[in-house]
Protein backbone atom coordinates (compact mmCIF):
# COMPACT_ATOMS: atom_id res chain seq x y z
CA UNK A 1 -42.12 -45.09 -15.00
CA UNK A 2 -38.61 -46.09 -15.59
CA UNK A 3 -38.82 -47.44 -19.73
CA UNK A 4 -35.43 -45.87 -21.14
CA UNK A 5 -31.78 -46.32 -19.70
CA UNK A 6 -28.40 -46.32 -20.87
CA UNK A 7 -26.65 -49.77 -20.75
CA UNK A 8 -23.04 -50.83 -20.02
CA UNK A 9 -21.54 -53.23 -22.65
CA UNK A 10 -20.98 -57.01 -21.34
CA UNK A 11 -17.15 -56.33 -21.09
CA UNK A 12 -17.51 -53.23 -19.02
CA UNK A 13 -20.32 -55.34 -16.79
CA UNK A 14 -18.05 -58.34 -16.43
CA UNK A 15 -15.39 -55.12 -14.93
CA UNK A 16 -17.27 -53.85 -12.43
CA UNK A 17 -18.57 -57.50 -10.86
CA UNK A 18 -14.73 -58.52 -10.96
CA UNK A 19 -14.41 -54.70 -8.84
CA UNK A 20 -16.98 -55.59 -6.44
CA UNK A 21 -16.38 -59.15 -5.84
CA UNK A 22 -12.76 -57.52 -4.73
CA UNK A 23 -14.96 -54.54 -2.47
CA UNK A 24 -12.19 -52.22 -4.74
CA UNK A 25 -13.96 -48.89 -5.45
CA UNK A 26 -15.34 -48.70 -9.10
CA UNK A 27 -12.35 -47.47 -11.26
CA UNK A 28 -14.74 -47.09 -14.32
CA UNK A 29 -13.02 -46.69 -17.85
CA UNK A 30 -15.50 -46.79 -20.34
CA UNK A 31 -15.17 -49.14 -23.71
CA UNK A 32 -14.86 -47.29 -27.18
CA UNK A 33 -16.98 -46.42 -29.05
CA UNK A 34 -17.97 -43.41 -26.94
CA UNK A 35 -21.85 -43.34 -27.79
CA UNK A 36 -23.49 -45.46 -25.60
CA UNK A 37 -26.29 -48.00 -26.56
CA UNK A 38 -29.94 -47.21 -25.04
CA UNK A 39 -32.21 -50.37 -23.83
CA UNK A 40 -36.25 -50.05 -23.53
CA UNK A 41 -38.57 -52.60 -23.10
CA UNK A 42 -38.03 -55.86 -24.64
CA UNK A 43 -34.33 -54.67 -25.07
CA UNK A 44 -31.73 -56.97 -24.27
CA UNK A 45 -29.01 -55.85 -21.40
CA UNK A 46 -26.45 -57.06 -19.18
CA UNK A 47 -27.25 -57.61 -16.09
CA UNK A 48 -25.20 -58.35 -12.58
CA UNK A 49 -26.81 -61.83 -11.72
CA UNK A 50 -25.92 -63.74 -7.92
CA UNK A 51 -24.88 -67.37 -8.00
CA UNK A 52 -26.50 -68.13 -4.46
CA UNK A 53 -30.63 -67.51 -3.63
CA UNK A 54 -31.33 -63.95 -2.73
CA UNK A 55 -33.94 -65.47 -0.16
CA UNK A 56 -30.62 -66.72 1.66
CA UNK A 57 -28.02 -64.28 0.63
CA UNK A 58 -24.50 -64.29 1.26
CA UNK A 59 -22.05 -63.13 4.42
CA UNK A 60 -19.17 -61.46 1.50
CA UNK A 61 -19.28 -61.46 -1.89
CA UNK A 62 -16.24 -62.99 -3.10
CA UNK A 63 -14.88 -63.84 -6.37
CA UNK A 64 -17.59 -66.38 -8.13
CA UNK A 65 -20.40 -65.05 -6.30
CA UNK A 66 -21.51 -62.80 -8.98
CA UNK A 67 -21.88 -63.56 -13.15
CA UNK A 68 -23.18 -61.31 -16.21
CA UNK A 69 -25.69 -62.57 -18.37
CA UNK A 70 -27.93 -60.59 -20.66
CA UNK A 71 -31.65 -60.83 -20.41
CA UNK A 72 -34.93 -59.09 -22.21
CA UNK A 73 -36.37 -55.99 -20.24
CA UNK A 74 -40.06 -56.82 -19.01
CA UNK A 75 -42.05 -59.94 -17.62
CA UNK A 76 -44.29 -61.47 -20.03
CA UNK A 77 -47.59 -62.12 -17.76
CA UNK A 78 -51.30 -62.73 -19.45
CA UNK A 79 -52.52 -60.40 -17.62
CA UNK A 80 -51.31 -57.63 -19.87
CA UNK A 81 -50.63 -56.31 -22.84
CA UNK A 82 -46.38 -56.21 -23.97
CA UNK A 83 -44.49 -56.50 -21.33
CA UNK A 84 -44.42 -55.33 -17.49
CA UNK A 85 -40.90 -53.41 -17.45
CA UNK A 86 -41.37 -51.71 -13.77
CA UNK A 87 -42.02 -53.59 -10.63
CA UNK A 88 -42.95 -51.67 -7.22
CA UNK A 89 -40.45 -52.88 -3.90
CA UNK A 90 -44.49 -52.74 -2.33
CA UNK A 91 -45.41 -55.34 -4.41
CA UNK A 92 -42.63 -57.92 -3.50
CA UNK A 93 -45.26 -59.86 -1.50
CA UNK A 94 -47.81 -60.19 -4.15
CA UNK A 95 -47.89 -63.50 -5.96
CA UNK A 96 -46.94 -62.21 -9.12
CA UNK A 97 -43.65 -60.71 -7.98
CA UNK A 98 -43.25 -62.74 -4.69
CA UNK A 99 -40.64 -65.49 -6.21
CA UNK A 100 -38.56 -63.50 -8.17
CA UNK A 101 -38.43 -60.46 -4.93
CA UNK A 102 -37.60 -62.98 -3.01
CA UNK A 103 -35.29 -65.62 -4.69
CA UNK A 104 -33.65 -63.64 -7.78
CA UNK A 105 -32.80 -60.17 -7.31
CA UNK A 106 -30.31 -58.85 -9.27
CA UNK A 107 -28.78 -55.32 -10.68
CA UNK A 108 -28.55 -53.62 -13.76
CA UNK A 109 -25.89 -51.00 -14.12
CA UNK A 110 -26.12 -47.83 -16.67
CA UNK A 111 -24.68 -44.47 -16.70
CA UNK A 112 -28.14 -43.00 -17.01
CA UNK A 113 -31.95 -43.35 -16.82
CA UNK A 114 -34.72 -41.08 -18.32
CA UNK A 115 -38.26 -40.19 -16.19
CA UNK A 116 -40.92 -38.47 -18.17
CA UNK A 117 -42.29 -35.43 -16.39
CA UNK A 118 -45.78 -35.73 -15.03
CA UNK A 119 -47.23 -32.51 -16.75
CA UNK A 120 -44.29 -30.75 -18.68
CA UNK A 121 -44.92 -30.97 -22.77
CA UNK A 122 -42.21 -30.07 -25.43
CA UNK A 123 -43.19 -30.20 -29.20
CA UNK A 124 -42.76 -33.36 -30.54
CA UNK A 125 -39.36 -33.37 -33.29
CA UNK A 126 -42.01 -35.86 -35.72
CA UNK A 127 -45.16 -34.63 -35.24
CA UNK A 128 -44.61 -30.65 -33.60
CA UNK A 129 -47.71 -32.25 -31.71
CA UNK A 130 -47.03 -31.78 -27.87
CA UNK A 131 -45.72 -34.69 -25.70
CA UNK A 132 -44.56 -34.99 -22.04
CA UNK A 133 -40.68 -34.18 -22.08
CA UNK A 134 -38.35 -36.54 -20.43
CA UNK A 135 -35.46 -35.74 -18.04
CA UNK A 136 -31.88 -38.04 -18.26
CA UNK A 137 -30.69 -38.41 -14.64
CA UNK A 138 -27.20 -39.05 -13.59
CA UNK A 139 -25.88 -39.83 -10.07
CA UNK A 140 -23.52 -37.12 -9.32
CA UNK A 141 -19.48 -38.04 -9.48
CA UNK A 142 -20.55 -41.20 -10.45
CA UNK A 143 -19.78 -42.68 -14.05
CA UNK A 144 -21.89 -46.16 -12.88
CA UNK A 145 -25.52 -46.19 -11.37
CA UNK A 146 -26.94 -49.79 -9.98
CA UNK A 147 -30.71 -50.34 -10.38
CA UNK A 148 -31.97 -52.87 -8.36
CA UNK A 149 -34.27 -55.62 -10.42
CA UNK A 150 -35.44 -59.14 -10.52
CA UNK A 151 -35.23 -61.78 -13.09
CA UNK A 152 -36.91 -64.98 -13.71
CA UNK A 153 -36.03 -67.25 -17.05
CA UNK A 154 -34.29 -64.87 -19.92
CA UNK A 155 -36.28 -61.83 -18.17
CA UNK A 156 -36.00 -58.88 -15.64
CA UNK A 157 -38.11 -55.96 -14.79
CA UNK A 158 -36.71 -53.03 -12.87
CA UNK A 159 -37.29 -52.43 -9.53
CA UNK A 160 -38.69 -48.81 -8.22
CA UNK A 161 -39.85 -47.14 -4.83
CA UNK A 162 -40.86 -43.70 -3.93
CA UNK A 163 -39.96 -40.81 -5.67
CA UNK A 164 -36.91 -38.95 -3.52
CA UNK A 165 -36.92 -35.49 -3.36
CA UNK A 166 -34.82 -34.66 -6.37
CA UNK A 167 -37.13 -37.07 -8.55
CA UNK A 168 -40.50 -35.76 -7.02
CA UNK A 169 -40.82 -32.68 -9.49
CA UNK A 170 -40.80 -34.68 -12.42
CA UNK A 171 -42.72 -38.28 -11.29
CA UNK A 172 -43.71 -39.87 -8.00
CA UNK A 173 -41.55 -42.58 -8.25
CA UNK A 174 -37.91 -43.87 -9.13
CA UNK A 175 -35.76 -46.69 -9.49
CA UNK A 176 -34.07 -48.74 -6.46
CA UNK A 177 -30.46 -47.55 -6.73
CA UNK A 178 -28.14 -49.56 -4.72
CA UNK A 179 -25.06 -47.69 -3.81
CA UNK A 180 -21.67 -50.38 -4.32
CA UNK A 181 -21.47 -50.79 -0.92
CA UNK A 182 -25.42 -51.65 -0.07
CA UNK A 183 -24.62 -54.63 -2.75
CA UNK A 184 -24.86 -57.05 -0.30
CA UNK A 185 -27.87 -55.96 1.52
CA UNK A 186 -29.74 -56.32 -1.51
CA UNK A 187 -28.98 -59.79 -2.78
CA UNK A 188 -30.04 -60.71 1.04
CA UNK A 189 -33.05 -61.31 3.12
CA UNK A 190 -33.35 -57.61 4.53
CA UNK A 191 -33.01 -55.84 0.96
CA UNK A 192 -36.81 -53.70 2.18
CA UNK A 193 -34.24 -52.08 3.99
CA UNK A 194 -33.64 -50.31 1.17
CA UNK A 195 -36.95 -49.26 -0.11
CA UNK A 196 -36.05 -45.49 1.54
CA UNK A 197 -33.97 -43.60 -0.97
CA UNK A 198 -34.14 -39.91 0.50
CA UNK A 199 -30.45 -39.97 0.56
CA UNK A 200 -29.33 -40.40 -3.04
CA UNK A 201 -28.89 -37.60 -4.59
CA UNK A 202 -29.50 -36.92 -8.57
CA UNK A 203 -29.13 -34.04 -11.01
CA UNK A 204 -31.39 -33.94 -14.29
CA UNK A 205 -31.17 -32.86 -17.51
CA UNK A 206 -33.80 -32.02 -20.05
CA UNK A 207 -33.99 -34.59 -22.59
CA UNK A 208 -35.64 -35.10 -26.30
């Protein structure tokens, strides 16, 4: 699943919560320098964080509702090796997930975020040794994408659901995208709501 995206910087985060906190439409001007910086696990990002219990929500997001901090990608659990990066919206009632689903969801935005395909190879640049290729995907006409996720401590772990039908060719599942205006439905009580995501669309790229 989901282990490579391209991050916003904290400035440019801080930007778009001020734009949503005014329900303005994203008027997205990137910071300089041009090449953007790519997170993976353990990678620390900034995140869109609510003041107020996701298990309660909020009527309107209004200025002060929302703050940027910048956590590590992936729960640290003993039950596995590294960390656990991904979470499935199915799992939000099992205990391991069932505090932070409930209580602290949160958002991560980028400007894109890499699948590997489920049988494709390309040689290797290292090794000339096949590997799987990955595909960069970008939400068309849009320079921002929100990824749902949840957080607990200094951590978060990105939330994903069912594969739409743009992402089914290349892996049988995606990442939660919120669209700006389904914000508040997902730091809220009825964010399963959500869990369908036949109707975002996405365009893909071959990647290294």
């Amino acid at each position: 699943m989901c282990g490579r995206c391209v991050i916003l910087t904290f400035d440019e985060v801080l930007d778009i919560i001020w734009e949503i906190e005014l329900g303005s439409a994203f008027n997205f001007e990137p910071d300089w320098p041009a090449r953007r910086t790519q997170a993976y696990p353990n990678s620390l990002a900034p995140l869109i964080i609510p003041t107020f219990n996701t298990a309660i929500g909020t009527p309107s997001l209004r200025r002060g509702s929302l703050q940027a901090r910048e956590l590590a990608w992936g729960f640290e659990e003993s039950w596995k090796p590294g960390v656990v990066f991904n979470t499935r919206i199915e799992s939000a009632t099992k205990p391991t997930w069932r505090d932070s689903m409930e209580q602290r969801r949160c958002v991560i935005p980028v400007s894109a975020f890499y699948e590997t395909h489920k049988s494709e190879t390309v040689a290797s640049p290292k090794t000339g040794n096949p590997i799987k290729r990955q595909y960069e995907f970008r939400v068309p006409g849009e320079d921002v994408i929100l990824i749902g996720c949840i957080w607990k401590g200094n951590r978060f772990s990105m939330v994903t659901t069912d594969a739409n039908a743009n992402m089914a060719p290349i892996h049988h599942r995606m990442p939660l995208i919120v669209r700006q205006q389904e914000f508040p439905l997902w730091l809220g009580p009825d964010y399963m709501r959500l869990a369908d995501r036949s109707s975002i669309k996405l365009e893909a790229e071959p990647s290294c």
